[in-house]
N, C-alpha and C. Protein backbone atom coordinates (compact mmCIF):
# COMPACT_ATOMS: atom_id res chain seq x y z
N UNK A 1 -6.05 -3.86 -16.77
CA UNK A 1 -4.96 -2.99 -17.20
C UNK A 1 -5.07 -2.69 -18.69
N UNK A 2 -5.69 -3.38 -19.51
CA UNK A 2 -6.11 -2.85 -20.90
C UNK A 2 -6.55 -2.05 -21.37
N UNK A 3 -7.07 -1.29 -20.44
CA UNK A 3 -7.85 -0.01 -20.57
C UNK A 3 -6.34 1.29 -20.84
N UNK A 4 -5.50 0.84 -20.16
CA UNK A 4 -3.85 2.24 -19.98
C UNK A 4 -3.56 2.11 -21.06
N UNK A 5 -3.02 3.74 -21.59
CA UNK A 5 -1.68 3.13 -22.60
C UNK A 5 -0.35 3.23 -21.80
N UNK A 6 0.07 2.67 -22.26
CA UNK A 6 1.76 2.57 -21.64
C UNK A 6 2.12 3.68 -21.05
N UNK A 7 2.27 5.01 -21.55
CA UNK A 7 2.29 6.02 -20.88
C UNK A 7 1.98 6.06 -19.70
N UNK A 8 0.10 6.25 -19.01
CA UNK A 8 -0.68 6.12 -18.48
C UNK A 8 -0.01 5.06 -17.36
N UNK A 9 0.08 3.63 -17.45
CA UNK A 9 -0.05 2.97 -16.42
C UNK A 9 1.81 2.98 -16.01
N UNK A 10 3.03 3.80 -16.58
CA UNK A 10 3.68 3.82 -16.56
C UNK A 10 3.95 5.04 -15.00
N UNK A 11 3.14 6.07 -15.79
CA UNK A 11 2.59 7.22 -14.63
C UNK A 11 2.16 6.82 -13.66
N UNK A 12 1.39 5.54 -13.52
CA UNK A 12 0.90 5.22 -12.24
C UNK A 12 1.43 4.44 -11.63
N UNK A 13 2.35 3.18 -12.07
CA UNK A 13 3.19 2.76 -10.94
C UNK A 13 4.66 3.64 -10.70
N UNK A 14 4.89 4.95 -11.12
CA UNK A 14 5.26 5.64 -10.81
C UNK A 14 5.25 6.37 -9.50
N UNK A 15 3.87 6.81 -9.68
CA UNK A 15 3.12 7.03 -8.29
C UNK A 15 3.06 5.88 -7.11
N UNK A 16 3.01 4.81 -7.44
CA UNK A 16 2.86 3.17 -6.80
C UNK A 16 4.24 3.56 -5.87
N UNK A 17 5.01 3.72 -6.44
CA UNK A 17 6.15 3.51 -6.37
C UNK A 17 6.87 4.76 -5.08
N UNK A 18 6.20 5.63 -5.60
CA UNK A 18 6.73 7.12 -4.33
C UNK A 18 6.27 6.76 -3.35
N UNK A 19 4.65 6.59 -3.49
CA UNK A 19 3.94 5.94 -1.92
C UNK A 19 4.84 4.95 -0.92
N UNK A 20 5.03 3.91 -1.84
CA UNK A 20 4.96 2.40 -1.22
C UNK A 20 7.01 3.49 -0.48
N UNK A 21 7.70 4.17 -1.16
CA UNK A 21 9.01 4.43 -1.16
C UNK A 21 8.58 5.47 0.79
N UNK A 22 7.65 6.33 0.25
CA UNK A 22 6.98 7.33 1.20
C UNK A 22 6.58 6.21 2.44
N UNK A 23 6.00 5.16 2.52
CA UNK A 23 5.82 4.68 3.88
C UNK A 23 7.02 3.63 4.33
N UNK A 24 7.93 2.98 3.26
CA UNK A 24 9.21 2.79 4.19
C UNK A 24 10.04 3.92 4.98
N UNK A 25 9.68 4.82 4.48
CA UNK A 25 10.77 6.39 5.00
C UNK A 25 9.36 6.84 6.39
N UNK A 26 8.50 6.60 6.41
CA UNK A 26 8.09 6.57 7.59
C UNK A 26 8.00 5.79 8.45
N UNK A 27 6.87 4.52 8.36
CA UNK A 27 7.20 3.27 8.96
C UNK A 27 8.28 2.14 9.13
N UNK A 28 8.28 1.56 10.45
CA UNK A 28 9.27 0.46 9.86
C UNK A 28 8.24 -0.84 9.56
N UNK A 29 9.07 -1.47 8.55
CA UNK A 29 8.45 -2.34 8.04
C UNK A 29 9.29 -3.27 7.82
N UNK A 30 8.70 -4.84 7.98
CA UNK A 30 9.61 -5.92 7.29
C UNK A 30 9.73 -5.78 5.88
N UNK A 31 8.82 -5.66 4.96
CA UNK A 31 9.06 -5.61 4.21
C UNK A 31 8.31 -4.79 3.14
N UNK A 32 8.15 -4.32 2.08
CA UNK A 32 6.75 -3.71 1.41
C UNK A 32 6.55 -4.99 0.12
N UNK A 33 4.94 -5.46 0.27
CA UNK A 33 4.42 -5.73 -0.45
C UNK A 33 3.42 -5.25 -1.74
N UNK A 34 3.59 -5.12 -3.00
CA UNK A 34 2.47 -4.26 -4.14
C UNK A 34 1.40 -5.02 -4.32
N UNK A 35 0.45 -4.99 -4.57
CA UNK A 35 -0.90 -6.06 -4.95
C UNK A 35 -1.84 -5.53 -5.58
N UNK A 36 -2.06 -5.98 -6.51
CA UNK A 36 -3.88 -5.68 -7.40
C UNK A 36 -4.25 -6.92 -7.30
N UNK A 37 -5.74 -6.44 -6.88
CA UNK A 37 -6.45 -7.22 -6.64
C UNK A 37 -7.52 -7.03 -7.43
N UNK A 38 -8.73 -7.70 -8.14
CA UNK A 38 -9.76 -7.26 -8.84
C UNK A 38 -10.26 -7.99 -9.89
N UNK A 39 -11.37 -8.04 -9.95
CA UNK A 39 -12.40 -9.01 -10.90
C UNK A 39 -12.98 -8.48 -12.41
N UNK A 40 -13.30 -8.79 -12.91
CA UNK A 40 -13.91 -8.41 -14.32
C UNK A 40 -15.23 -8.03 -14.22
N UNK A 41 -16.00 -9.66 -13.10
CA UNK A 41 -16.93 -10.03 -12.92
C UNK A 41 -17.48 -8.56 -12.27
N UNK A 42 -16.99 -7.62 -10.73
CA UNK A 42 -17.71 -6.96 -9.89
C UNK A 42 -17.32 -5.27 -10.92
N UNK A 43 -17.34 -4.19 -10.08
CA UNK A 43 -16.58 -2.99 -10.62
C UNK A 43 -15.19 -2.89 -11.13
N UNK A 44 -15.31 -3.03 -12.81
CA UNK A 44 -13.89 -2.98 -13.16
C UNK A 44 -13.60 -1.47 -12.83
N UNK A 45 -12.15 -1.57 -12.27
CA UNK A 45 -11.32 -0.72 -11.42
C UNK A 45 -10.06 -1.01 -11.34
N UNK A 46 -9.07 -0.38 -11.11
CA UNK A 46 -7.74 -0.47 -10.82
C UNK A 46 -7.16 0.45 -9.53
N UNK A 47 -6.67 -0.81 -8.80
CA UNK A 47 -6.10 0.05 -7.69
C UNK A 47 -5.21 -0.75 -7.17
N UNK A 48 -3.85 -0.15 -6.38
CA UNK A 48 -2.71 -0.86 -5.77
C UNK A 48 -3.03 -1.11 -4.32
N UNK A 49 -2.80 -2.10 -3.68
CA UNK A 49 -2.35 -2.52 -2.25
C UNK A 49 -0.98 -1.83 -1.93
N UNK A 50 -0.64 -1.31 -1.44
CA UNK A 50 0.85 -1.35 -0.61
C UNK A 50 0.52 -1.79 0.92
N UNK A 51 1.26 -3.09 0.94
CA UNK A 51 0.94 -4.02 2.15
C UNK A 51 2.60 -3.77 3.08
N UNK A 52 2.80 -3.08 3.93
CA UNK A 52 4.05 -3.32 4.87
C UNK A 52 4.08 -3.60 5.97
N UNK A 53 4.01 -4.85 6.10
CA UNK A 53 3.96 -5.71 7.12
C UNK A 53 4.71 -5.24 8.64
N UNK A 54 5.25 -4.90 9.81
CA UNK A 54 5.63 -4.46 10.54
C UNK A 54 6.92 -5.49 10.74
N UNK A 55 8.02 -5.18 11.52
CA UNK A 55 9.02 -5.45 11.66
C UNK A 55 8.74 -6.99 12.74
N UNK A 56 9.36 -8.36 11.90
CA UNK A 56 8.84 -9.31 13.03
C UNK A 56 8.13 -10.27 12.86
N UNK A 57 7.30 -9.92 11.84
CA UNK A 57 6.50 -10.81 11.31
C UNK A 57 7.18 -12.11 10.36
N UNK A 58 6.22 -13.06 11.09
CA UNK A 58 6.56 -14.41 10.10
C UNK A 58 6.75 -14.51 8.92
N UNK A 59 7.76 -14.85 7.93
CA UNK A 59 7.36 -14.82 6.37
C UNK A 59 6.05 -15.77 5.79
N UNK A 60 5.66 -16.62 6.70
CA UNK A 60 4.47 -17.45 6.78
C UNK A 60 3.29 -16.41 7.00
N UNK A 61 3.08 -15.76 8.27
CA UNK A 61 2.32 -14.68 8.41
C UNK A 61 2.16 -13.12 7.38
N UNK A 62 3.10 -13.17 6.12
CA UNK A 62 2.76 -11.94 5.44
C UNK A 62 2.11 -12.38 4.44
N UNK A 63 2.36 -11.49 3.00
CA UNK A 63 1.65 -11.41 2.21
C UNK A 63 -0.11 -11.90 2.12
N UNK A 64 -0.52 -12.56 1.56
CA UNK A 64 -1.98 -12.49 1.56
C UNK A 64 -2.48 -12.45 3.36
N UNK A 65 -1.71 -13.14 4.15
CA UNK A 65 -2.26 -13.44 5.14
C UNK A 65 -2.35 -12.27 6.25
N UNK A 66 -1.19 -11.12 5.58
CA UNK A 66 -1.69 -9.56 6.15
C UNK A 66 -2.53 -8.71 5.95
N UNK A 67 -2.95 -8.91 4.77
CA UNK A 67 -4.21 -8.57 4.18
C UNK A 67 -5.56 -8.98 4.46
N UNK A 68 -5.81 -10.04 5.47
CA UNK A 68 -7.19 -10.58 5.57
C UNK A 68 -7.65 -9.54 7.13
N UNK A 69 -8.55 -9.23 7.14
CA UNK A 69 -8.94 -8.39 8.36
C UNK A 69 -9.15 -9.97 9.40
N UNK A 70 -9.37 -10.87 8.93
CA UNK A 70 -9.80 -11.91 10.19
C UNK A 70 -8.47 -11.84 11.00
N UNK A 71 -7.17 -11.43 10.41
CA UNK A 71 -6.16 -11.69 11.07
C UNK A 71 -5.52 -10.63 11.98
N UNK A 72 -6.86 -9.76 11.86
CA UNK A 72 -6.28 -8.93 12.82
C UNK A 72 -5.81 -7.41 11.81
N UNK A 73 -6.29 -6.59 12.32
CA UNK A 73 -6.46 -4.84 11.74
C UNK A 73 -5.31 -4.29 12.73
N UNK A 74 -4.70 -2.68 12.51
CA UNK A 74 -4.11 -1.80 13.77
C UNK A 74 -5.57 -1.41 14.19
N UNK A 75 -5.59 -1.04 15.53
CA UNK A 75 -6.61 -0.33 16.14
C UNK A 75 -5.90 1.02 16.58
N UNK A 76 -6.35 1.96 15.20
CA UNK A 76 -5.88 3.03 15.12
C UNK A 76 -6.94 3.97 15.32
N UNK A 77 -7.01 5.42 15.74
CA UNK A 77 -7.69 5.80 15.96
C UNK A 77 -8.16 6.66 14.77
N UNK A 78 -9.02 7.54 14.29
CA UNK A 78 -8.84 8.78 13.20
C UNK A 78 -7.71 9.69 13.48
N UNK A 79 -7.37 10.09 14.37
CA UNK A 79 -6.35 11.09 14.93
C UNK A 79 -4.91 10.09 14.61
N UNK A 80 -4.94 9.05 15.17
CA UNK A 80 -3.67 8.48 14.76
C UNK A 80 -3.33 8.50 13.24
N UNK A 81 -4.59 8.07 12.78
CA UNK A 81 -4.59 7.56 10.97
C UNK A 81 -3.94 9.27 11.01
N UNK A 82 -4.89 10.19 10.82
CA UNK A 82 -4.40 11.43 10.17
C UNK A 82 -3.07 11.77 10.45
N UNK A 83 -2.13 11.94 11.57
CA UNK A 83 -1.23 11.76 12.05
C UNK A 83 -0.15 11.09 10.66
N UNK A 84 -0.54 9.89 10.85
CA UNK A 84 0.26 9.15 9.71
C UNK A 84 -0.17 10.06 8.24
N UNK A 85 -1.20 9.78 7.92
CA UNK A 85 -1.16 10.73 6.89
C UNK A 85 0.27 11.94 6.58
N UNK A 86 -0.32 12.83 7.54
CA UNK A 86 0.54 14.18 7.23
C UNK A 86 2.02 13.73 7.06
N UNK A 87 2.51 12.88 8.01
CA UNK A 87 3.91 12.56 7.54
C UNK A 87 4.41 11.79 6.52
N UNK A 88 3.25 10.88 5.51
CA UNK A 88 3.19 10.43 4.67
C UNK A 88 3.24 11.63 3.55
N UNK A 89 2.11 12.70 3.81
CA UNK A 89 2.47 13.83 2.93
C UNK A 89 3.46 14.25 2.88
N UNK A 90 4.30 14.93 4.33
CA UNK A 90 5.28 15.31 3.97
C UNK A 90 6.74 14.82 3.62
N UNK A 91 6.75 13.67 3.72
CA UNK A 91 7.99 12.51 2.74
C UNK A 91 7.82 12.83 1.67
N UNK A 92 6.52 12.46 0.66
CA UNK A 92 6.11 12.35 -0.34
C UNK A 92 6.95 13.90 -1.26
N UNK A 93 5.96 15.01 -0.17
CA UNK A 93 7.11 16.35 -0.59
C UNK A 93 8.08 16.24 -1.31
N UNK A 94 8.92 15.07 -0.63
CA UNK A 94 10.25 15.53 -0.44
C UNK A 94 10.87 14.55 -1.84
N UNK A 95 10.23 13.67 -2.21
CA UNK A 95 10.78 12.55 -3.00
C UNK A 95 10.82 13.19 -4.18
């Protein structure tokens, strides 16, 4: 994060913020989780997780432990994903 000026990373959890706002107004979710994740060591980069766990889930079973693919992915299709997309776009519209 040393790389932003205040401005800059102010703008971007800005944006963090419409998304993660944009998939509670679509999905239901237990809850929304934010996350950066990232090393010094591999490609320095910056990027957000928005993790929303589905309605149901264990508080034992979220956070990191929704995030690991061993625990299981949606088996979504491309058509489904895009699907979600567009209505993700069009919330976003609207915010």
């Amino acid at each position: 994060m040393g790389d932003f000026a205040e401005d800059a990373y102010l703008q971007l959890m800005a944006l963090v913020s419409r998304v993660a706002r944009a998939v509670e107004a679509t999905v239901e979710v237990e809850r929304t989780y934010l996350l950066s994740l990232g090393s010094q060591q591999g490609n320095s980069h910056v990027h957000r997780h928005i993790s929303p766990p589905p309605p149901g889930i264990p508080y034992h079973e979220q956070q990191f432990h929704a995030l690991m693919a061993e625990n299981g992915v949606l088996p979504w299709t491309p058509e489904q994903a895009g699907a979600l997309a567009e209505r993700l776009r069009t919330v976003l519209g609207k915010l």
